[in-house]
PDB file of N, CA and C in Angstrom:
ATOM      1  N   UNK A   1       0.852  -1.179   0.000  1.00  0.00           N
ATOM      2  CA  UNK A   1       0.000   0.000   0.000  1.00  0.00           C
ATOM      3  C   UNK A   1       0.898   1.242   0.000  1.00  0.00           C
ATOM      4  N   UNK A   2       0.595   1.955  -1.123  1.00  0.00           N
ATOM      5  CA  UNK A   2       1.642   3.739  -0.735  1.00  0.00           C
ATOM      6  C   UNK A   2       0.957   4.228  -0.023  1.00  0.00           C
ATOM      7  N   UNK A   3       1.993   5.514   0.565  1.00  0.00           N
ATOM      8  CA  UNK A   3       2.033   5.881   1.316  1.00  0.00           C
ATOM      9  C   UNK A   3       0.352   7.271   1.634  1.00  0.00           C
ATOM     10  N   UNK A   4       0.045   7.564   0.441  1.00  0.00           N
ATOM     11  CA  UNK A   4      -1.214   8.372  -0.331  1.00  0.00           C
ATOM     12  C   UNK A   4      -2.349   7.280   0.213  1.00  0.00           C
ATOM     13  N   UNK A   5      -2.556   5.991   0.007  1.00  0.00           N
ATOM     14  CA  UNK A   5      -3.630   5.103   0.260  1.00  0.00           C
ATOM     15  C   UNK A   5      -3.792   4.810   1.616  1.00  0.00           C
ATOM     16  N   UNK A   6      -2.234   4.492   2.508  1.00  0.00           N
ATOM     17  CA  UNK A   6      -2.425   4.647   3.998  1.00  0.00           C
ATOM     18  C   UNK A   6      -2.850   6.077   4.723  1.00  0.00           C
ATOM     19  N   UNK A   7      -2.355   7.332   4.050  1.00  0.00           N
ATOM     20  CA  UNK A   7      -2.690   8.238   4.722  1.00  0.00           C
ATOM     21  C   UNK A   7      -4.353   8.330   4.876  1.00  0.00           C
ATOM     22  N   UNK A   8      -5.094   7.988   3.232  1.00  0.00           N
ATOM     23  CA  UNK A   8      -6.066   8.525   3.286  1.00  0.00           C
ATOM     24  C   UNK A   8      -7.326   6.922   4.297  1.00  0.00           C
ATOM     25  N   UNK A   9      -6.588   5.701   4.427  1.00  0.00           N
ATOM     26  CA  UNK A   9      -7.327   5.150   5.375  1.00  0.00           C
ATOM     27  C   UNK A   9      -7.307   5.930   7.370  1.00  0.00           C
ATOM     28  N   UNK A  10      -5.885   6.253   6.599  1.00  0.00           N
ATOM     29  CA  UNK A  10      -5.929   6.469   8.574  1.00  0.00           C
ATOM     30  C   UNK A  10      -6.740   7.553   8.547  1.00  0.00           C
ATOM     31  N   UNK A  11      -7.092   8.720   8.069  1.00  0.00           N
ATOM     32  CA  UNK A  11      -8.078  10.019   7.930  1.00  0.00           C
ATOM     33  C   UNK A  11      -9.254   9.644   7.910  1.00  0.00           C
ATOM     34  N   UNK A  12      -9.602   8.055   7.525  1.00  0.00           N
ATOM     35  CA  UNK A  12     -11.020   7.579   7.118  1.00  0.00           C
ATOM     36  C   UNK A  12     -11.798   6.901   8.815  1.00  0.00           C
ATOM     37  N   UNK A  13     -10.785   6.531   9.193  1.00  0.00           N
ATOM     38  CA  UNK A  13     -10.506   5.675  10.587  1.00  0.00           C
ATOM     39  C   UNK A  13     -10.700   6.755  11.972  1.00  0.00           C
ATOM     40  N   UNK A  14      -9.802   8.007  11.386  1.00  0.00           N
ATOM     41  CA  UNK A  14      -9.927   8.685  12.273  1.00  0.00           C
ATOM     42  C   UNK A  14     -10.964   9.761  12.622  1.00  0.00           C
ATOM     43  N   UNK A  15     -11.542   9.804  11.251  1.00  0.00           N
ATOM     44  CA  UNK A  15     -12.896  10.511  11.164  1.00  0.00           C
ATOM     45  C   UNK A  15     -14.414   9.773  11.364  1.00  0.00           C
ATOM     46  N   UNK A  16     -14.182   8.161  11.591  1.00  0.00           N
ATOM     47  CA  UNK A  16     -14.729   7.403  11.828  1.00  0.00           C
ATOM     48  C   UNK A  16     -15.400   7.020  13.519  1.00  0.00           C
ATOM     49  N   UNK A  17     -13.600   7.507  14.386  1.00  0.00           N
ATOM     50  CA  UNK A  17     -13.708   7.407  15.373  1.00  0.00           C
ATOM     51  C   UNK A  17     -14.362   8.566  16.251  1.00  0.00           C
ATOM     52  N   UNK A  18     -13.549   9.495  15.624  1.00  0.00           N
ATOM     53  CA  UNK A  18     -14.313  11.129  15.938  1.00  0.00           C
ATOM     54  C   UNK A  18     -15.800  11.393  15.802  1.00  0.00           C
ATOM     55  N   UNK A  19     -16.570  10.595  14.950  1.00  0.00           N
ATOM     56  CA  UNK A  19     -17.749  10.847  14.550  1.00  0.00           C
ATOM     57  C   UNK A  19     -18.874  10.573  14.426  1.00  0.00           C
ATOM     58  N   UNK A  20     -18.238   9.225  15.341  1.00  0.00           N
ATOM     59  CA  UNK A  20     -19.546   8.049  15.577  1.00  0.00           C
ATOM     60  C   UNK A  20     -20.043   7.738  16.807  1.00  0.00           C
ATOM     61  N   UNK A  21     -19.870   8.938  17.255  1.00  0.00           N
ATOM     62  CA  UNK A  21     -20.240   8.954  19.464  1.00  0.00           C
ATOM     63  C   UNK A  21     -21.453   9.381  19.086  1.00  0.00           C
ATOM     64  N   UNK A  22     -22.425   9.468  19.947  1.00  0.00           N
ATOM     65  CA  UNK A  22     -23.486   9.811  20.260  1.00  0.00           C
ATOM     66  C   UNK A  22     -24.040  11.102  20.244  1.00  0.00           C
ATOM     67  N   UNK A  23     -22.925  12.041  20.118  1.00  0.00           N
ATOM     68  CA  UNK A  23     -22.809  13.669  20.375  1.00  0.00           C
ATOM     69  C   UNK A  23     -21.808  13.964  18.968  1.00  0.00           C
ATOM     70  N   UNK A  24     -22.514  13.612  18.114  1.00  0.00           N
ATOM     71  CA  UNK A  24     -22.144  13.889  16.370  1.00  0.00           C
ATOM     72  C   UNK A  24     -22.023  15.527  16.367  1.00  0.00           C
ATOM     73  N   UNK A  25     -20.975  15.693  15.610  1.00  0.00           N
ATOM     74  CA  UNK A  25     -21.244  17.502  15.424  1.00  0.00           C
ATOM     75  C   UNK A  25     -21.386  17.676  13.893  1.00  0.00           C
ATOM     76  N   UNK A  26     -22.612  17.548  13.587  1.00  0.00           N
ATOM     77  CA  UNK A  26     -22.811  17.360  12.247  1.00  0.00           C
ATOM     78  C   UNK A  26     -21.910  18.978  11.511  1.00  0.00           C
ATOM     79  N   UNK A  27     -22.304  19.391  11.449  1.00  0.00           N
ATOM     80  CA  UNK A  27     -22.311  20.970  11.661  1.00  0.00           C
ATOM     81  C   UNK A  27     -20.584  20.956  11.030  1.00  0.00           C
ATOM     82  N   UNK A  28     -19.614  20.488  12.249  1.00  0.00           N
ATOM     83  CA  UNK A  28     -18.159  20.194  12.411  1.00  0.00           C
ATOM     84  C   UNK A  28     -17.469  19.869  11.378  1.00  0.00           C
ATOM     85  N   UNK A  29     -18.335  18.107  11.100  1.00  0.00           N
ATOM     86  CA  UNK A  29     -18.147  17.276  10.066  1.00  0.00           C
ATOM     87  C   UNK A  29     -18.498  18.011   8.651  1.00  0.00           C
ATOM     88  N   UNK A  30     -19.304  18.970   8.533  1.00  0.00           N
ATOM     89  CA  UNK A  30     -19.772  19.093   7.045  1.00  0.00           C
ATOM     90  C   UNK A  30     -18.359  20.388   6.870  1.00  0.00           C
ATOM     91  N   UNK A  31     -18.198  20.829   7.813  1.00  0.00           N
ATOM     92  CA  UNK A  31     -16.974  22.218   7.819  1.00  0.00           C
ATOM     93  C   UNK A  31     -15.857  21.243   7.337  1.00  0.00           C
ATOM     94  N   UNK A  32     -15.214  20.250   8.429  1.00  0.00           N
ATOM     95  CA  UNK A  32     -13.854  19.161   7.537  1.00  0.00           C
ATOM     96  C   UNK A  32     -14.035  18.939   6.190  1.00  0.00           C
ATOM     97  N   UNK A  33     -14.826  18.564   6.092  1.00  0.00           N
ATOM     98  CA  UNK A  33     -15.200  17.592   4.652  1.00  0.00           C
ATOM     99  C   UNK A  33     -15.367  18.863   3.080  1.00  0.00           C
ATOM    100  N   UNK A  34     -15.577  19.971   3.558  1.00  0.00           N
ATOM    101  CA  UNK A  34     -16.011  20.409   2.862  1.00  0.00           C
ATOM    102  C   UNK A  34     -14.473  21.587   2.110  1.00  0.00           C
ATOM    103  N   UNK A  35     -13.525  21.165   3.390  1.00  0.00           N
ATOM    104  CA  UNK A  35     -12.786  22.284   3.660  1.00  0.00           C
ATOM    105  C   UNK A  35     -12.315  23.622   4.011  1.00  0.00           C
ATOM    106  N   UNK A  36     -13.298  24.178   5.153  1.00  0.00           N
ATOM    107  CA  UNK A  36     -13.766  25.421   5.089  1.00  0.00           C
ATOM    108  C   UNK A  36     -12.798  25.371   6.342  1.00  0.00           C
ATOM    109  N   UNK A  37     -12.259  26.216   6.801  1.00  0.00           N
ATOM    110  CA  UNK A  37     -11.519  26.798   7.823  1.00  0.00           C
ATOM    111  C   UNK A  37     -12.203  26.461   9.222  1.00  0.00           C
ATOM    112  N   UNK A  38     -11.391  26.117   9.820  1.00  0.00           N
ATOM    113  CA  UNK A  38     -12.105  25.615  11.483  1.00  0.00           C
ATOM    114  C   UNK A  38     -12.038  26.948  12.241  1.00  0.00           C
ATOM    115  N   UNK A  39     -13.219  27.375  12.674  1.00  0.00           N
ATOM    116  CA  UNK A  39     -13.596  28.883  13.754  1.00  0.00           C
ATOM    117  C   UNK A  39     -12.771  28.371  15.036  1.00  0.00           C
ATOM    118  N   UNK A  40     -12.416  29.168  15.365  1.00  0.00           N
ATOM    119  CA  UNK A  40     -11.245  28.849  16.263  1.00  0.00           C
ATOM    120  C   UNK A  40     -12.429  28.797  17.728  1.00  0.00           C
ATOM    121  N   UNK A  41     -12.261  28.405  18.825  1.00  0.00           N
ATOM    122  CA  UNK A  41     -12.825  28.220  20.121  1.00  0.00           C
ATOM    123  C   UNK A  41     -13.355  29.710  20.784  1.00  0.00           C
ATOM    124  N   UNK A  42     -14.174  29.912  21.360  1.00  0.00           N
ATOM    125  CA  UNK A  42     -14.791  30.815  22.533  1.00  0.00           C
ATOM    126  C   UNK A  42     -14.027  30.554  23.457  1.00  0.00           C
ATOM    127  N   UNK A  43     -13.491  31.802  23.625  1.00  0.00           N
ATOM    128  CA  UNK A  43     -12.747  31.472  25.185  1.00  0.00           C
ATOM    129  C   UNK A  43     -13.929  32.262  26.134  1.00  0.00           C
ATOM    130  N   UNK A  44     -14.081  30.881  27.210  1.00  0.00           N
ATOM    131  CA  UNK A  44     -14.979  30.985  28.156  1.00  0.00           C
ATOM    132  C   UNK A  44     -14.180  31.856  29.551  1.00  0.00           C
ATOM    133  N   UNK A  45     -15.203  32.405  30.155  1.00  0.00           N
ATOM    134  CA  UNK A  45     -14.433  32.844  31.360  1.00  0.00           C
ATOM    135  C   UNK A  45     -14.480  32.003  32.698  1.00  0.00           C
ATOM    136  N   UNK A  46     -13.454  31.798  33.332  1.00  0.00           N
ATOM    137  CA  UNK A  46     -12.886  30.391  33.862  1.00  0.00           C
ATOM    138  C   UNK A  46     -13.725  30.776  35.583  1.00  0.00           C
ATOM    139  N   UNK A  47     -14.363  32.149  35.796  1.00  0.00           N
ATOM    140  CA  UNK A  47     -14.829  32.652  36.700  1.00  0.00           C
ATOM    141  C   UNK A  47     -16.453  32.401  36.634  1.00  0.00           C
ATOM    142  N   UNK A  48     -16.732  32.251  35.718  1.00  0.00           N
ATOM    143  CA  UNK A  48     -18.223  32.749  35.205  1.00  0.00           C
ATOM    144  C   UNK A  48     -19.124  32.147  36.032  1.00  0.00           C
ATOM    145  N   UNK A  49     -18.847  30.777  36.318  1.00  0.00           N
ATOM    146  CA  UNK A  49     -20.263  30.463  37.388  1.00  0.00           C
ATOM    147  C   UNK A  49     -19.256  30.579  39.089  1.00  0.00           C
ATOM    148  N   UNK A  50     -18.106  30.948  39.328  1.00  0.00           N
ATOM    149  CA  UNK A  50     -17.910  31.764  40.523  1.00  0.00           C
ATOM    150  C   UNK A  50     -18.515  32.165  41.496  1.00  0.00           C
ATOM    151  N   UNK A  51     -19.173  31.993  42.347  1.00  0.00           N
ATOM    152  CA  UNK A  51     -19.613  32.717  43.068  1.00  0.00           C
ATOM    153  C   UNK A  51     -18.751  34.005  44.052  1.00  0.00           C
ATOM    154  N   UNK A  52     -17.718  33.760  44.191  1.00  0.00           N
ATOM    155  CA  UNK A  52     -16.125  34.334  45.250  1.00  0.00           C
ATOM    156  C   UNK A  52     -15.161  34.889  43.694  1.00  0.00           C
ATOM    157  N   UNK A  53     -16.082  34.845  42.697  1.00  0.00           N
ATOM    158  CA  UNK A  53     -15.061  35.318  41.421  1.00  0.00           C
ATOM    159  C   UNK A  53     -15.032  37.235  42.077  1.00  0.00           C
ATOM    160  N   UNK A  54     -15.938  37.775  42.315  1.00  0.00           N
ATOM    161  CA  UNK A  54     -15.944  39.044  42.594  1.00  0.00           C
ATOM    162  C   UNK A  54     -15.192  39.354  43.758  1.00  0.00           C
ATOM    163  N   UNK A  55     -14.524  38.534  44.421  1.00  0.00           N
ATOM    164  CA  UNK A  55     -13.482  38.519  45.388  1.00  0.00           C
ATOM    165  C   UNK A  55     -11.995  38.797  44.885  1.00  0.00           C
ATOM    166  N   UNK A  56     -11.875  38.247  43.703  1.00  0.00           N
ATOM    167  CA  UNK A  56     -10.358  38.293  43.081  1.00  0.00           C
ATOM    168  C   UNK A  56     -10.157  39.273  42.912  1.00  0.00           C
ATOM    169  N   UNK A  57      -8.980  39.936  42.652  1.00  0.00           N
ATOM    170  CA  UNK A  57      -8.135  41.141  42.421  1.00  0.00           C
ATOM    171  C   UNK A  57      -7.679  41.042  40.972  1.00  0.00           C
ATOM    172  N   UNK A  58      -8.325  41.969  39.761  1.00  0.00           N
ATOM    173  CA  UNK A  58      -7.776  41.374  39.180  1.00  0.00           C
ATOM    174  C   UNK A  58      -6.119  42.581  38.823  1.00  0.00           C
ATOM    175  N   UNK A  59      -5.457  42.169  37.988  1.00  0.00           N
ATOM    176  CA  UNK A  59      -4.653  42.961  37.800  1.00  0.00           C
ATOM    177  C   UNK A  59      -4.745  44.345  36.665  1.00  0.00           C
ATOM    178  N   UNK A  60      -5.798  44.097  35.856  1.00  0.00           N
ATOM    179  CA  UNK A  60      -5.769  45.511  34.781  1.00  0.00           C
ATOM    180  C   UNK A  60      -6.677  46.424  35.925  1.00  0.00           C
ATOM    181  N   UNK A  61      -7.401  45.960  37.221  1.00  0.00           N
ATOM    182  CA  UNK A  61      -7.267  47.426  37.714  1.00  0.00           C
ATOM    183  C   UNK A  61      -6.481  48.236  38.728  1.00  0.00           C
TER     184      UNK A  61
END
């Protein structure tokens, strides 16, 4: 098998494994496949359900 035919099983395998849980991101999958640029993550705020978050100090003030 070259090296072109193994790459494209292991991509097949690995998109196989990624995609067959219960919590499908259809949405995800049609963005890979299609080739469209992956939106990079929401950065969440690590305080947000905090209750003692309004206690911290932060430093920009």
């Amino acid at each position: 098998m070259g090296r072109g035919r193994a790459k494209a099983k292991q991509t097949k395998v690995a998109r196989r494994l990624k995609y067959s849980g219960p919590d499908t991101d259809l949405e995800r999958l049609e963005a890979e496949l299609s080739g469209k640029p992956e939106e990079p993550p929401v950065e969440e705020d690590p305080y947000e359900d905090d209750p003692y978050a309004k206690y911290i100090e932060s430093d920009e003030e």
